[in-house]
Protein backbone atom coordinates (compact mmCIF):
# COMPACT_ATOMS: atom_id res chain seq x y z
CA UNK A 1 0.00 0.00 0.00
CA UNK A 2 1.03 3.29 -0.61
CA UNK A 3 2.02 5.56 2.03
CA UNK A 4 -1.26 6.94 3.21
CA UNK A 5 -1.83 6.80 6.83
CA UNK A 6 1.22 4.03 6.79
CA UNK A 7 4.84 4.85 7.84
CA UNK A 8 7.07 3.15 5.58
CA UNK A 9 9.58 3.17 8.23
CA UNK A 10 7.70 1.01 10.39
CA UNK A 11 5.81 -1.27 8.17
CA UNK A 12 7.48 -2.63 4.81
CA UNK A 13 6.77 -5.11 1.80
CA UNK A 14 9.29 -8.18 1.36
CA UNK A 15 12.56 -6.90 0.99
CA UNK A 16 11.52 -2.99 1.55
CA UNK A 17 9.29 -2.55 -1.60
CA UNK A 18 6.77 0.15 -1.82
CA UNK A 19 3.81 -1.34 0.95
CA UNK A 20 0.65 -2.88 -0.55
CA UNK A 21 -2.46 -4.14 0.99
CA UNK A 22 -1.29 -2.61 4.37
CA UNK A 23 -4.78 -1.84 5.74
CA UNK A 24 -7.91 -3.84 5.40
CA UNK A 25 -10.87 -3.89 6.89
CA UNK A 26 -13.42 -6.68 8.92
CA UNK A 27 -17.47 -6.14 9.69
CA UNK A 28 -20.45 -7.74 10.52
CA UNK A 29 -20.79 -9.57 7.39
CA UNK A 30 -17.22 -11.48 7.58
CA UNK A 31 -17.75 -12.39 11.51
CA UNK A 32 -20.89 -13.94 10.36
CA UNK A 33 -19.20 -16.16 7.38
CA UNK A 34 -16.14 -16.90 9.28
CA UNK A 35 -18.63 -18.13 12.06
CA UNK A 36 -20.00 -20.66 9.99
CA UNK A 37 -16.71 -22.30 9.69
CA UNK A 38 -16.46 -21.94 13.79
CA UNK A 39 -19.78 -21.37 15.38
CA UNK A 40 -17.98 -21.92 19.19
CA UNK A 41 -16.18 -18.41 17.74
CA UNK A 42 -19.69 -16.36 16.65
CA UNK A 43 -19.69 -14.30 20.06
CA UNK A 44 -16.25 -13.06 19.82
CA UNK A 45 -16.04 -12.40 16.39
CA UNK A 46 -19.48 -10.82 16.33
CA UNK A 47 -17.97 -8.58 19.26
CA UNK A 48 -14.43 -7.97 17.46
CA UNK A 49 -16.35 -6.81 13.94
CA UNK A 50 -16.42 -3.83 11.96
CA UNK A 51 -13.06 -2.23 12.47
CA UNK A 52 -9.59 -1.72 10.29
CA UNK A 53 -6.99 -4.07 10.60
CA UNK A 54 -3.16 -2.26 10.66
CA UNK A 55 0.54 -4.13 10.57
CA UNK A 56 1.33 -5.36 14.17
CA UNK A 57 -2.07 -6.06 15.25
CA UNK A 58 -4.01 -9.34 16.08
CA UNK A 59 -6.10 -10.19 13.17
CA UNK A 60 -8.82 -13.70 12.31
CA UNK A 61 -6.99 -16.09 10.22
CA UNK A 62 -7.67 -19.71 8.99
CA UNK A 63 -5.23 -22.46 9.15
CA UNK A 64 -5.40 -25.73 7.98
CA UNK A 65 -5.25 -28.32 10.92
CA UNK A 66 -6.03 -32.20 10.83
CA UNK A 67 -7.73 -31.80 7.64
CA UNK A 68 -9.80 -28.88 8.21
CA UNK A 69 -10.21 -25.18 8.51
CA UNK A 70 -9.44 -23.55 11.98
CA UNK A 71 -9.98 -20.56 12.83
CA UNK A 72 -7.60 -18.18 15.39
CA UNK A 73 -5.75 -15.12 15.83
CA UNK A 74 -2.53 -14.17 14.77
CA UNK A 75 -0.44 -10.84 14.76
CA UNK A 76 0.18 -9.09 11.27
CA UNK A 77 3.80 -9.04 10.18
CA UNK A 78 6.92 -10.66 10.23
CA UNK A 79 10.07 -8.91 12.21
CA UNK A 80 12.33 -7.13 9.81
CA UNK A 81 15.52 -7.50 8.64
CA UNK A 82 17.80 -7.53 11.46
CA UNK A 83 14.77 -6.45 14.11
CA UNK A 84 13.96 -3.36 12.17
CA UNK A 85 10.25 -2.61 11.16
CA UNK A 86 8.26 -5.54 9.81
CA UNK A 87 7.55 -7.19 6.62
CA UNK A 88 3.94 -7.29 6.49
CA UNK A 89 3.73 -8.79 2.51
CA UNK A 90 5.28 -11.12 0.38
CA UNK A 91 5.34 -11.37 -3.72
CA UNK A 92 3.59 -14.61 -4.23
CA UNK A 93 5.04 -15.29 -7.70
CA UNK A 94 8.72 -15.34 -6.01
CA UNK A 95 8.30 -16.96 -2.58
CA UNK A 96 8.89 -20.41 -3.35
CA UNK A 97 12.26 -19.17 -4.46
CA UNK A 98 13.22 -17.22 -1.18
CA UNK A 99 13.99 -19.15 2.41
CA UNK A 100 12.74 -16.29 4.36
CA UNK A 101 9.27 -17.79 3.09
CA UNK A 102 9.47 -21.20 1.43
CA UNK A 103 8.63 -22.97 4.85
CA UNK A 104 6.01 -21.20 5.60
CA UNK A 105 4.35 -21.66 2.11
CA UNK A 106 5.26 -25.57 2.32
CA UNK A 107 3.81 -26.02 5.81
CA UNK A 108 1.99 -23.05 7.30
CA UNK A 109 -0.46 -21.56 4.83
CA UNK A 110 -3.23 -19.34 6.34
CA UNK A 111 -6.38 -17.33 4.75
CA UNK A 112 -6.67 -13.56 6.18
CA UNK A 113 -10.63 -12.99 5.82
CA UNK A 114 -11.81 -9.50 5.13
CA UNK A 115 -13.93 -7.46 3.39
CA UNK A 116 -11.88 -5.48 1.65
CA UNK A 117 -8.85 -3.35 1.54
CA UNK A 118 -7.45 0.61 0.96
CA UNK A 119 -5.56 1.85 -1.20
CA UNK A 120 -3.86 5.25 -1.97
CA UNK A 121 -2.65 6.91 -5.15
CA UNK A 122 0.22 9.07 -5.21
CA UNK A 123 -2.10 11.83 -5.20
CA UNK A 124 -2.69 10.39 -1.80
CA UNK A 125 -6.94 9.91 -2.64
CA UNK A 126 -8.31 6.88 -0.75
CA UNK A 127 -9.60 4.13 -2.58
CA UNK A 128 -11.46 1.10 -1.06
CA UNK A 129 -11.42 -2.43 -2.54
CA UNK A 130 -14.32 -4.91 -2.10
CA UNK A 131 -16.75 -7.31 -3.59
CA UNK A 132 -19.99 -6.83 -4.32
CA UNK A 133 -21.41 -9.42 -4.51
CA UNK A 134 -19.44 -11.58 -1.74
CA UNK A 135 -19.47 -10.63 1.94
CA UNK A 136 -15.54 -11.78 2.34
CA UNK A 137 -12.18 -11.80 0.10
CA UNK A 138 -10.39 -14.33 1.31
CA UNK A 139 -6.68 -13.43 1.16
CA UNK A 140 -3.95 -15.67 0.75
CA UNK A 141 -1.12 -15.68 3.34
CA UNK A 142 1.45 -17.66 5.52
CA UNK A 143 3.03 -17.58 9.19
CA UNK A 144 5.60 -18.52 10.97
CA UNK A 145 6.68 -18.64 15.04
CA UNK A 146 8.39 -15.67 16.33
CA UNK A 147 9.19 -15.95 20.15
CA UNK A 148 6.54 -18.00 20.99
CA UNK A 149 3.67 -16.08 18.92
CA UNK A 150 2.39 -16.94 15.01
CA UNK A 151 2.81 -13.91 12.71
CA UNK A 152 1.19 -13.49 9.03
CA UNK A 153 2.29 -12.07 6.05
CA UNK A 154 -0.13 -11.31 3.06
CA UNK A 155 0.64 -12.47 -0.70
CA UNK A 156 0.75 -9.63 -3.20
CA UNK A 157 0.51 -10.58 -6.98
CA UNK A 158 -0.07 -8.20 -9.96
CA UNK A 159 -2.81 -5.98 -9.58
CA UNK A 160 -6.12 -7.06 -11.81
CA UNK A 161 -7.78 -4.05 -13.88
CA UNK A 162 -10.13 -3.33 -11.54
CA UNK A 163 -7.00 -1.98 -9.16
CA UNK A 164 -3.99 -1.35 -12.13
CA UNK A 165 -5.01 2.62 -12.33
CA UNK A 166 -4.66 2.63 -8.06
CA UNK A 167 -1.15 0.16 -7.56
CA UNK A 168 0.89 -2.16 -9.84
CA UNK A 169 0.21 -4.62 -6.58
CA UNK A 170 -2.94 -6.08 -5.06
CA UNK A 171 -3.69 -8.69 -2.40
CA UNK A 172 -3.65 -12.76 -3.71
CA UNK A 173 -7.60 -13.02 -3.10
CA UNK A 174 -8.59 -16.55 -3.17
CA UNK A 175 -12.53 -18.11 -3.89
CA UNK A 176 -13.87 -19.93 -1.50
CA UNK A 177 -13.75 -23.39 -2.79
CA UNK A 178 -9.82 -22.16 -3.52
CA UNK A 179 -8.61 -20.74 0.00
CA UNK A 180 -9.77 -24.83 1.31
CA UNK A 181 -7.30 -26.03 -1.26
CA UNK A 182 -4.51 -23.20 -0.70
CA UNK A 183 -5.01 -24.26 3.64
CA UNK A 184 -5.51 -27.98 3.08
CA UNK A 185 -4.12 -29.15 -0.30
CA UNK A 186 -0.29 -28.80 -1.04
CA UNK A 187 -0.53 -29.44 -4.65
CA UNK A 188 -2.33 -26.97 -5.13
CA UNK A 189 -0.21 -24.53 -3.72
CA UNK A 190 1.70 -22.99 -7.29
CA UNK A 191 -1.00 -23.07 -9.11
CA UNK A 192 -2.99 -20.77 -7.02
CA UNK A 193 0.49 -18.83 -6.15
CA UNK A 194 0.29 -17.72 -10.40
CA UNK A 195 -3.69 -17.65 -10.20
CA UNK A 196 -5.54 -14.28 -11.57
CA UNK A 197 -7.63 -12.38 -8.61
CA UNK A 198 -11.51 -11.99 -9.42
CA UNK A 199 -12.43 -8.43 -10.09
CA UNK A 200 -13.58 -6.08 -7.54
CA UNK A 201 -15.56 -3.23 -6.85
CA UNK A 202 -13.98 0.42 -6.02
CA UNK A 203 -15.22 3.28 -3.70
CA UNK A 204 -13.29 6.55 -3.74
CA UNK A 205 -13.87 9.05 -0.84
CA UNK A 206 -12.82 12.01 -2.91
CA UNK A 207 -11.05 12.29 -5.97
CA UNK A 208 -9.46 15.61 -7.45
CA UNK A 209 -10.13 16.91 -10.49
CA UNK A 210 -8.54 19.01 -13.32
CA UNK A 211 -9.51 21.37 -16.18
CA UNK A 212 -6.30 20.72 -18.02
């Protein structure tokens, strides 16, 4: 993600590129859905709804555990290089190729549920991304154990058309039927790494505007 509200200090993307997908958003609508996968969680994710997510804080995730979907908590972003700021993304078309996150991708997948994400331009005009006609984008991700606590980082892939005139980056936003498979199914794991995300719908809270 662009600057923004961000500081690029603080919060990076792998290997301190320009930050994307570095604030997204939960509500009513994704507590309910994620719910359905874990109805003992309804009351606390009912409870924890409708509120922005930022790098560092404890976020819903899915992980794939004895066969199935489980949900939890994790905190967003991985410590940085040598303890400094945190790596809150990761390019999904390189990870395989990079220890820092082939591990994780081979054995601790995750799905960040949301319902949807912001974006500024350099003209610094806030743009949010969403589906309309789904109540969650499922975003692929993976974690790993730092001092005793899991932390997530979110895939980034090219950006679609429906985000290309915002960032060249957008989250790796997964179907339904696909973020089972990316959790519970290793083969399927490059394939959905190279996979297209589905078009989405764009709000902009003010946009400026020129005679010339």
């Amino acid at each position: 993600m662009r600057a923004g509200n961000q500081n690029e200090n603080q919060s990076v993307s792998e290997a301190g590129d320009e930050i994307m997908c570095g604030r997204y958003y939960v509500d009513f609508q994704v507590a309910e859905e994620v719910g359905k996968l874990a109805p003992d969680w309804e009351r606390k994710l009912i409870a924890g709804a409708k509120k922005d997510i930022h790098p560092s804080e404890e976020a819903l995730v899915l992980t794939g555990q004895g066969g199935e979907a489980v949900v939890g908590t994790m905190r967003w972003g991985f410590p940085g290089y040598q303890g400094k700021g945190l790596i809150i993304n990761a390019r999904a078309e390189g990870v395989l190729d990079k220890p820092f996150f082939r591990d994780s991708i081979l054995h601790r997948r995750c799905v960040i549920p949301a319902k949807g994400f912001y974006e500024w331009n350099k003209a610094k005009e806030k743009s949010t991304f969403y589906r309309k006609k789904s109540p969650v984008i499922w975003m692929a991700g993976c974690y790993k154990e730092y001092h005793g606590e899991n932390r997530f980082v979110i895939l980034t892939t090219d950006a679609n058309v429906s985000v290309a005139a915002i960032h060249d980056r957008m989250p790796l936003i997964l179907e339904q039927q696909e973020a089972e498979a990316w959790l519970l199914d290793d083969q399927a794991v490059e394939f959905l790494l190279h996979k297209i995300p589905p078009l989405l719908e764009r709000e902009q809270e003010y946009e400026q505007m020129t005679l010339f």
